[in-house]
N, C-alpha and C. Protein backbone atom coordinates (compact mmCIF):
# COMPACT_ATOMS: atom_id res chain seq x y z
N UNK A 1 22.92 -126.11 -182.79
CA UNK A 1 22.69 -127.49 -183.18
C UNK A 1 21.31 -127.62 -183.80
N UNK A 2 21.07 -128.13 -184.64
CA UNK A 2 20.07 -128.98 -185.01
C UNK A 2 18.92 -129.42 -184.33
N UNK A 3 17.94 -129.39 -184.60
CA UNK A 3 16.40 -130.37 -184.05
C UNK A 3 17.08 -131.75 -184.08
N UNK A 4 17.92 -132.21 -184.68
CA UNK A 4 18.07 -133.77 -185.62
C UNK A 4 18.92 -133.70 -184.04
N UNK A 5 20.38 -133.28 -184.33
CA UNK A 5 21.25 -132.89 -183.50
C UNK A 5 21.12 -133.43 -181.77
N UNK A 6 19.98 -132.71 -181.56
CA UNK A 6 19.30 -132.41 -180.02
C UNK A 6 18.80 -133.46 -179.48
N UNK A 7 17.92 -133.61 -180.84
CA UNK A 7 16.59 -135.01 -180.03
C UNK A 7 17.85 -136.50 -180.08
N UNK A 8 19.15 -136.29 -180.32
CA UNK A 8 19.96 -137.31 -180.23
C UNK A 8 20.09 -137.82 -178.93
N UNK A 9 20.43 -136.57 -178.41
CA UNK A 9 20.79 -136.11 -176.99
C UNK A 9 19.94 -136.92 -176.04
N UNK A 10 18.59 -136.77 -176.47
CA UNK A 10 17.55 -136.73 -175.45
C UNK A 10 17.65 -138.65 -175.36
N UNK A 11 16.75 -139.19 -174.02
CA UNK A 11 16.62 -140.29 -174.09
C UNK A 11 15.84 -141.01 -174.90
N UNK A 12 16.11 -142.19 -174.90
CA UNK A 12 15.14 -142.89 -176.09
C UNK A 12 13.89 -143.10 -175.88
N UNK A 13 12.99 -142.87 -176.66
CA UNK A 13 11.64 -142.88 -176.08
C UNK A 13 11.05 -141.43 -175.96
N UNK A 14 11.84 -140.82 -175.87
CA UNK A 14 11.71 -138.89 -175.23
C UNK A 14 10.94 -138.68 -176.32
N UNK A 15 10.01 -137.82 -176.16
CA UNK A 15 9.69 -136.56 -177.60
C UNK A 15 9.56 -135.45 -176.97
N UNK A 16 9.78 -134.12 -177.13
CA UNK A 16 9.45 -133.20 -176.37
C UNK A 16 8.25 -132.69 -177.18
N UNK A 17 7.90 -131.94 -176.33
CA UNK A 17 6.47 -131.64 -176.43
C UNK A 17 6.13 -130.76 -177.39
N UNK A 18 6.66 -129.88 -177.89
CA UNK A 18 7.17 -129.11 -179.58
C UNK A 18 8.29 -129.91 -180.51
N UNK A 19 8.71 -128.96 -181.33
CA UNK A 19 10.29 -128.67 -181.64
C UNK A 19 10.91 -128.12 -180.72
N UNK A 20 12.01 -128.52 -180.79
CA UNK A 20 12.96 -127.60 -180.10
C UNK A 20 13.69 -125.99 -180.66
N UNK A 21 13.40 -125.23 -180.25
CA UNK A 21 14.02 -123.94 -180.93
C UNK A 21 15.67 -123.97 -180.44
N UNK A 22 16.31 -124.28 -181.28
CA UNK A 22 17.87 -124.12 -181.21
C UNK A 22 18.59 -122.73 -181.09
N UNK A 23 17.97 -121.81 -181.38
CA UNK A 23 18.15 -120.82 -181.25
C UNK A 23 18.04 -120.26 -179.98
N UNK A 24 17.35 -120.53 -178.98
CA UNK A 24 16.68 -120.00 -177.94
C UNK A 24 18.02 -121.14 -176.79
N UNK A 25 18.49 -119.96 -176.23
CA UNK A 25 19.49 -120.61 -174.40
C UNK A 25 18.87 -119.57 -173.43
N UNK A 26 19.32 -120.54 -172.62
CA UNK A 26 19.71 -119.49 -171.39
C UNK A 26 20.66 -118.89 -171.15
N UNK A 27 20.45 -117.79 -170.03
CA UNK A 27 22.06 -117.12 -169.77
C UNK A 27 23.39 -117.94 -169.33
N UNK A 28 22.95 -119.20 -168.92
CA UNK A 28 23.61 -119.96 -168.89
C UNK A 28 24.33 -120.92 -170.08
N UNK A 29 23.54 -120.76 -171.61
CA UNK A 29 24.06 -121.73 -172.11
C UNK A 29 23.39 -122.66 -172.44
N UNK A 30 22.24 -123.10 -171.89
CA UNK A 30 21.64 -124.37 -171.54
C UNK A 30 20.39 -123.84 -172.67
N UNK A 31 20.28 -125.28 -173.45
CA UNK A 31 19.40 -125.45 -174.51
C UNK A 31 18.37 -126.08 -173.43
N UNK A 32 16.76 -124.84 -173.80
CA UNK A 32 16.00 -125.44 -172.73
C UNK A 32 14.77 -126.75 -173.54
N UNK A 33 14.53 -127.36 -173.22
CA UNK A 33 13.51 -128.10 -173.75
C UNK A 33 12.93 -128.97 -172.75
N UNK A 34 11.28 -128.36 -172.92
CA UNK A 34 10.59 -129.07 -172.15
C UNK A 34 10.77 -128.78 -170.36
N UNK A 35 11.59 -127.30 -170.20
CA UNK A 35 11.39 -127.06 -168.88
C UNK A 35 12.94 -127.85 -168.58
N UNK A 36 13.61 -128.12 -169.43
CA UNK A 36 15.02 -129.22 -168.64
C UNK A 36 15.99 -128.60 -169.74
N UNK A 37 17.54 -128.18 -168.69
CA UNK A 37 18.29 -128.12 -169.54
C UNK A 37 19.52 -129.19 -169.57
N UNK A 38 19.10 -129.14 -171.04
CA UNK A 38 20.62 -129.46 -171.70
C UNK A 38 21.72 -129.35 -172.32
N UNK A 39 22.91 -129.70 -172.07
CA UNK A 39 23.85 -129.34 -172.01
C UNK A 39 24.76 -130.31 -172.05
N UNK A 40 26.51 -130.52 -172.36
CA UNK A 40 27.44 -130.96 -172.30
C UNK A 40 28.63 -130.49 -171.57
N UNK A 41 28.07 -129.16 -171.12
CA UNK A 41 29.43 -127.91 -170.51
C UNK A 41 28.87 -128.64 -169.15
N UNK A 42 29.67 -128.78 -167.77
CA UNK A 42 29.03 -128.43 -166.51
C UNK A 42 28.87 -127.58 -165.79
N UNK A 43 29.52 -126.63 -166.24
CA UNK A 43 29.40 -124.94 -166.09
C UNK A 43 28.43 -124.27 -166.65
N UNK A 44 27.76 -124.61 -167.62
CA UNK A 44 26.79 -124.33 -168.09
C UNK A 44 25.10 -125.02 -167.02
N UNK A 45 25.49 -126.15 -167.01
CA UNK A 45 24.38 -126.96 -166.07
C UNK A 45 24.47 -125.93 -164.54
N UNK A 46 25.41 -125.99 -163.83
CA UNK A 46 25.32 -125.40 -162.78
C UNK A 46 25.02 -124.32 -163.00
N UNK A 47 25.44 -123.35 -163.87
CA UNK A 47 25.15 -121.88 -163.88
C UNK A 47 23.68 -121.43 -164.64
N UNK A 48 22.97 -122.21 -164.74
CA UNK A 48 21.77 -122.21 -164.72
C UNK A 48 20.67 -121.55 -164.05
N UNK A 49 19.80 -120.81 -164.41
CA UNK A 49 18.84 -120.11 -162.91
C UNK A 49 18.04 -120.80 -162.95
N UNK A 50 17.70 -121.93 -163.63
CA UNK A 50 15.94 -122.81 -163.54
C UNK A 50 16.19 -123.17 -162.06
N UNK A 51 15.09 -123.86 -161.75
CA UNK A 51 14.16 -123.77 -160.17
C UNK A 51 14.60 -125.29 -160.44
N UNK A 52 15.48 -126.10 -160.59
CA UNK A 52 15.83 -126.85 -160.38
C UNK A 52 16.32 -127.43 -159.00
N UNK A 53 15.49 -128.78 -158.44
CA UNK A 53 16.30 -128.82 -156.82
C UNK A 53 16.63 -130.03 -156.57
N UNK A 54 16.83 -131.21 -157.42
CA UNK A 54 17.86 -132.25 -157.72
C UNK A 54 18.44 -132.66 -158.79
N UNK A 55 19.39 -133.33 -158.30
CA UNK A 55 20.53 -133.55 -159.25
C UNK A 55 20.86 -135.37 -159.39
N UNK A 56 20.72 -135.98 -160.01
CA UNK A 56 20.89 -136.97 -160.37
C UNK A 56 21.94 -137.54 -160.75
N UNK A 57 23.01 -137.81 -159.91
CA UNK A 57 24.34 -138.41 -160.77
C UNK A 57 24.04 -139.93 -161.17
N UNK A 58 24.47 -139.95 -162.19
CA UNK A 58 24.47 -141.34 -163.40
C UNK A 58 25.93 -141.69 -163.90
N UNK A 59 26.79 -140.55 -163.38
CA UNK A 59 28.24 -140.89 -164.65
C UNK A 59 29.03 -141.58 -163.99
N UNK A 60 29.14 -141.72 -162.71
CA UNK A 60 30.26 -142.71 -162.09
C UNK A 60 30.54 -142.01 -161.39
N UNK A 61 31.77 -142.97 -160.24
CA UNK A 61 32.38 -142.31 -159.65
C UNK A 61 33.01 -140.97 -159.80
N UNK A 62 33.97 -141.14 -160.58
CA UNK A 62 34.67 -139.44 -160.98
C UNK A 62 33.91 -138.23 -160.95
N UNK A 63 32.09 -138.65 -161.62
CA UNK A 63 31.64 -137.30 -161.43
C UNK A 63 31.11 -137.19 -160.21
N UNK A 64 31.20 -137.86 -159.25
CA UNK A 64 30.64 -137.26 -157.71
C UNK A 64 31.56 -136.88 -157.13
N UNK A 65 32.47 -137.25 -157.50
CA UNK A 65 34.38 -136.55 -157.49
C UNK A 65 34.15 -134.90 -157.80
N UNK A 66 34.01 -134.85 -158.89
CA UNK A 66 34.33 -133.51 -159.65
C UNK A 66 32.98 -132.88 -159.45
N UNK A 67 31.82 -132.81 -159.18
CA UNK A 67 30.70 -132.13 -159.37
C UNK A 67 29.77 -132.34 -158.18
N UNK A 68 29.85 -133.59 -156.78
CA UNK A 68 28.98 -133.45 -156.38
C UNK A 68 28.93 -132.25 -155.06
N UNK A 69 30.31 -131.80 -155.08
CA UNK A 69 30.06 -130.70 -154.14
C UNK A 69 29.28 -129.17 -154.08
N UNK A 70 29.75 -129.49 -155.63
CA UNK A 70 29.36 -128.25 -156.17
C UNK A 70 27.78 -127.88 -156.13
N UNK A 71 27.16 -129.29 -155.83
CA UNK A 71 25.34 -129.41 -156.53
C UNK A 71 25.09 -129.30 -155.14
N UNK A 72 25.78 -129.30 -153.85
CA UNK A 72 25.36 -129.31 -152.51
C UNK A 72 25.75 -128.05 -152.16
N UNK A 73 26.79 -127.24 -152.61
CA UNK A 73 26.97 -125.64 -151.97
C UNK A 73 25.78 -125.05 -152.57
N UNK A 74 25.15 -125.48 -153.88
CA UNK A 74 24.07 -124.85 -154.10
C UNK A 74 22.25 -124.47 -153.35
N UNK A 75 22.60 -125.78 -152.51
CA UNK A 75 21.24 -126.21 -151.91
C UNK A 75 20.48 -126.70 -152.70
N UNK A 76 20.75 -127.10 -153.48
CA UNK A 76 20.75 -128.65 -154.53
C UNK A 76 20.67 -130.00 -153.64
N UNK A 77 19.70 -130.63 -153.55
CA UNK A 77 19.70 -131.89 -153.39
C UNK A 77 20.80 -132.92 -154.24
N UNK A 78 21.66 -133.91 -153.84
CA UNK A 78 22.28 -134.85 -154.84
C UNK A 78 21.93 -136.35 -154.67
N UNK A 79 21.41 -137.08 -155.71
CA UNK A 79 21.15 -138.34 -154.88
C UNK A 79 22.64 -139.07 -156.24
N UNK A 80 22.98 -139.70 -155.40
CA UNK A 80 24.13 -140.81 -155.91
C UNK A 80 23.77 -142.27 -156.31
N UNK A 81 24.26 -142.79 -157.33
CA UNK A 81 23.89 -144.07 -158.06
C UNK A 81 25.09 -144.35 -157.81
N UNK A 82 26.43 -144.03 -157.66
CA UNK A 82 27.30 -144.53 -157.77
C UNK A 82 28.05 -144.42 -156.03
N UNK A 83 27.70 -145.08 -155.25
CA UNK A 83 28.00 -144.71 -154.44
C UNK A 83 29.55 -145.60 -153.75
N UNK A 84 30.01 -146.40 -154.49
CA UNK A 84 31.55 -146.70 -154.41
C UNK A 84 32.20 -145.20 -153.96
N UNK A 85 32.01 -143.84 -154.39
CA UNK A 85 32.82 -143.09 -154.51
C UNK A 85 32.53 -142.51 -153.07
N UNK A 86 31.65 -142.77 -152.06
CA UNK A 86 31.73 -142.89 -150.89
C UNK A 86 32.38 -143.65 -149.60
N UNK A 87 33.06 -144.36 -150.29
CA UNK A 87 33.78 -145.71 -149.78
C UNK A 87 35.35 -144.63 -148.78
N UNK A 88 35.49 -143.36 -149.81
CA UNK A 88 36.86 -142.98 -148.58
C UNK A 88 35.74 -142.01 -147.53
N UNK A 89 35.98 -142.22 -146.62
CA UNK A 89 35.82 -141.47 -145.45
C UNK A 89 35.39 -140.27 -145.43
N UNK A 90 36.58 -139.63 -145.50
CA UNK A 90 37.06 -138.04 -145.57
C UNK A 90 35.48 -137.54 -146.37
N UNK A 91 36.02 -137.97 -147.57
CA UNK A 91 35.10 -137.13 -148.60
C UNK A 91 33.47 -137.54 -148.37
N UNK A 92 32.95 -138.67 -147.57
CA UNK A 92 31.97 -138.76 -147.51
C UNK A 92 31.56 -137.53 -146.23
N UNK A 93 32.72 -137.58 -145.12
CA UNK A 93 31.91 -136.34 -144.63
C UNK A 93 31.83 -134.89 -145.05
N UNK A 94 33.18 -134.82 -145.93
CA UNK A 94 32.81 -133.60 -146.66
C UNK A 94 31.36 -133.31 -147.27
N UNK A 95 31.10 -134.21 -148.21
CA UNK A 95 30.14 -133.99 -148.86
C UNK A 95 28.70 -133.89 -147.77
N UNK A 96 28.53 -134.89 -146.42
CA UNK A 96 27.81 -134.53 -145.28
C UNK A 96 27.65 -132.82 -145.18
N UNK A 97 28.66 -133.08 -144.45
CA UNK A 97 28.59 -131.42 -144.38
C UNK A 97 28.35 -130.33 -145.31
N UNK A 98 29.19 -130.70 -146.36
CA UNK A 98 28.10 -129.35 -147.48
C UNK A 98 27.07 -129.31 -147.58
N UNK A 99 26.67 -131.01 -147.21
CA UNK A 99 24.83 -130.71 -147.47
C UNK A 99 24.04 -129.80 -146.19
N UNK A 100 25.13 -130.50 -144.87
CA UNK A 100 24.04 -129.82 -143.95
C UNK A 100 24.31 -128.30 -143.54
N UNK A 101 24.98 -127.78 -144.38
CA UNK A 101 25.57 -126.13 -144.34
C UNK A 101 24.92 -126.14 -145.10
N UNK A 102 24.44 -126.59 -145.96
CA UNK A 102 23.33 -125.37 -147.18
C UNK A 102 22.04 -126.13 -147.06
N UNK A 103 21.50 -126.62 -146.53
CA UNK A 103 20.19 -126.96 -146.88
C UNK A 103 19.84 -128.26 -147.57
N UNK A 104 21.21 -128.91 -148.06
CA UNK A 104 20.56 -130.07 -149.09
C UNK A 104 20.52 -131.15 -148.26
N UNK A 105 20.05 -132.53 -149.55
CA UNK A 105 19.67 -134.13 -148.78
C UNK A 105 21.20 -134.61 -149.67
N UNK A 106 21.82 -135.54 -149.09
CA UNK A 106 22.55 -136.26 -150.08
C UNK A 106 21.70 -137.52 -149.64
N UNK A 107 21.10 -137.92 -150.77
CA UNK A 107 20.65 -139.18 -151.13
C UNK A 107 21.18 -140.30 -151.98
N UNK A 108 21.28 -141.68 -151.08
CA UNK A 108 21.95 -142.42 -151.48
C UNK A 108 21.16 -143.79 -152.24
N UNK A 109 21.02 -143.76 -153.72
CA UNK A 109 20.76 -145.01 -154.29
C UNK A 109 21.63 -146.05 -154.66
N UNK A 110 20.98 -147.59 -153.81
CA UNK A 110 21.83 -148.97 -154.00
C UNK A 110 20.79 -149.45 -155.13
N UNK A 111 22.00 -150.77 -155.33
CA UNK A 111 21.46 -151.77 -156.50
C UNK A 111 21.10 -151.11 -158.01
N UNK A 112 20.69 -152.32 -158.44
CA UNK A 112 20.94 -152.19 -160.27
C UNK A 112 19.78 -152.96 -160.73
N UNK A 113 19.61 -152.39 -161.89
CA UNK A 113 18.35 -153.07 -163.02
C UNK A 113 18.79 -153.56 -163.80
């Protein structure tokens, strides 16, 4: 991809601190910039080796569905914005427990801006 491409990606306001070399991933995949990768794969995000130790869900319910277990077998911290998707039972202690078998916090953020 592109410099043009990339800095799309990024948030508004962002500049990174060079160019971005498009050329340059990780073994994972992950276009690094600025020490943070990015990405669109989630296989790529998880399979990542950066020293990364939280995870920020923003996408909704579905993705604490599909991804937040995965960020807690890691010993990944997860903090949740969407926390409706805690509302069944079951899966809230699942996700308990993965955290407290590996080491992580599941952290829970309420309210809106």
């Amino acid at each position: 991809r592109s410099n043009e491409e990339i800095r799309s990606l990024l948030p508004d306001g962002y500049t990174p601190s060079a160019d971005v070399d498009t050329t340059t991933t990780t073994d994972a995949g992950c276009l690094m910039v600025d020490g943070s990768c990015f990405t669109t794969d989630p296989n790529n995000f998880f399979g990542t080796n950066s020293d990364w130790n939280l995870c920020v869900e923003a996408a909704g319910q579905p993705a604490v569905r599909q991804h937040g277990k995965r960020c807690l077998e890691m010993g990944r911290d997860l903090m949740i914005t969407s926390i409706g998707a805690l509302t069944d039972d079951a899966f809230y202690e699942d996700l308990s427990a993965t955290a407290e078998a590996n080491g992580s916090r599941l952290i829970l953020c309420t309210g809106s801006m």
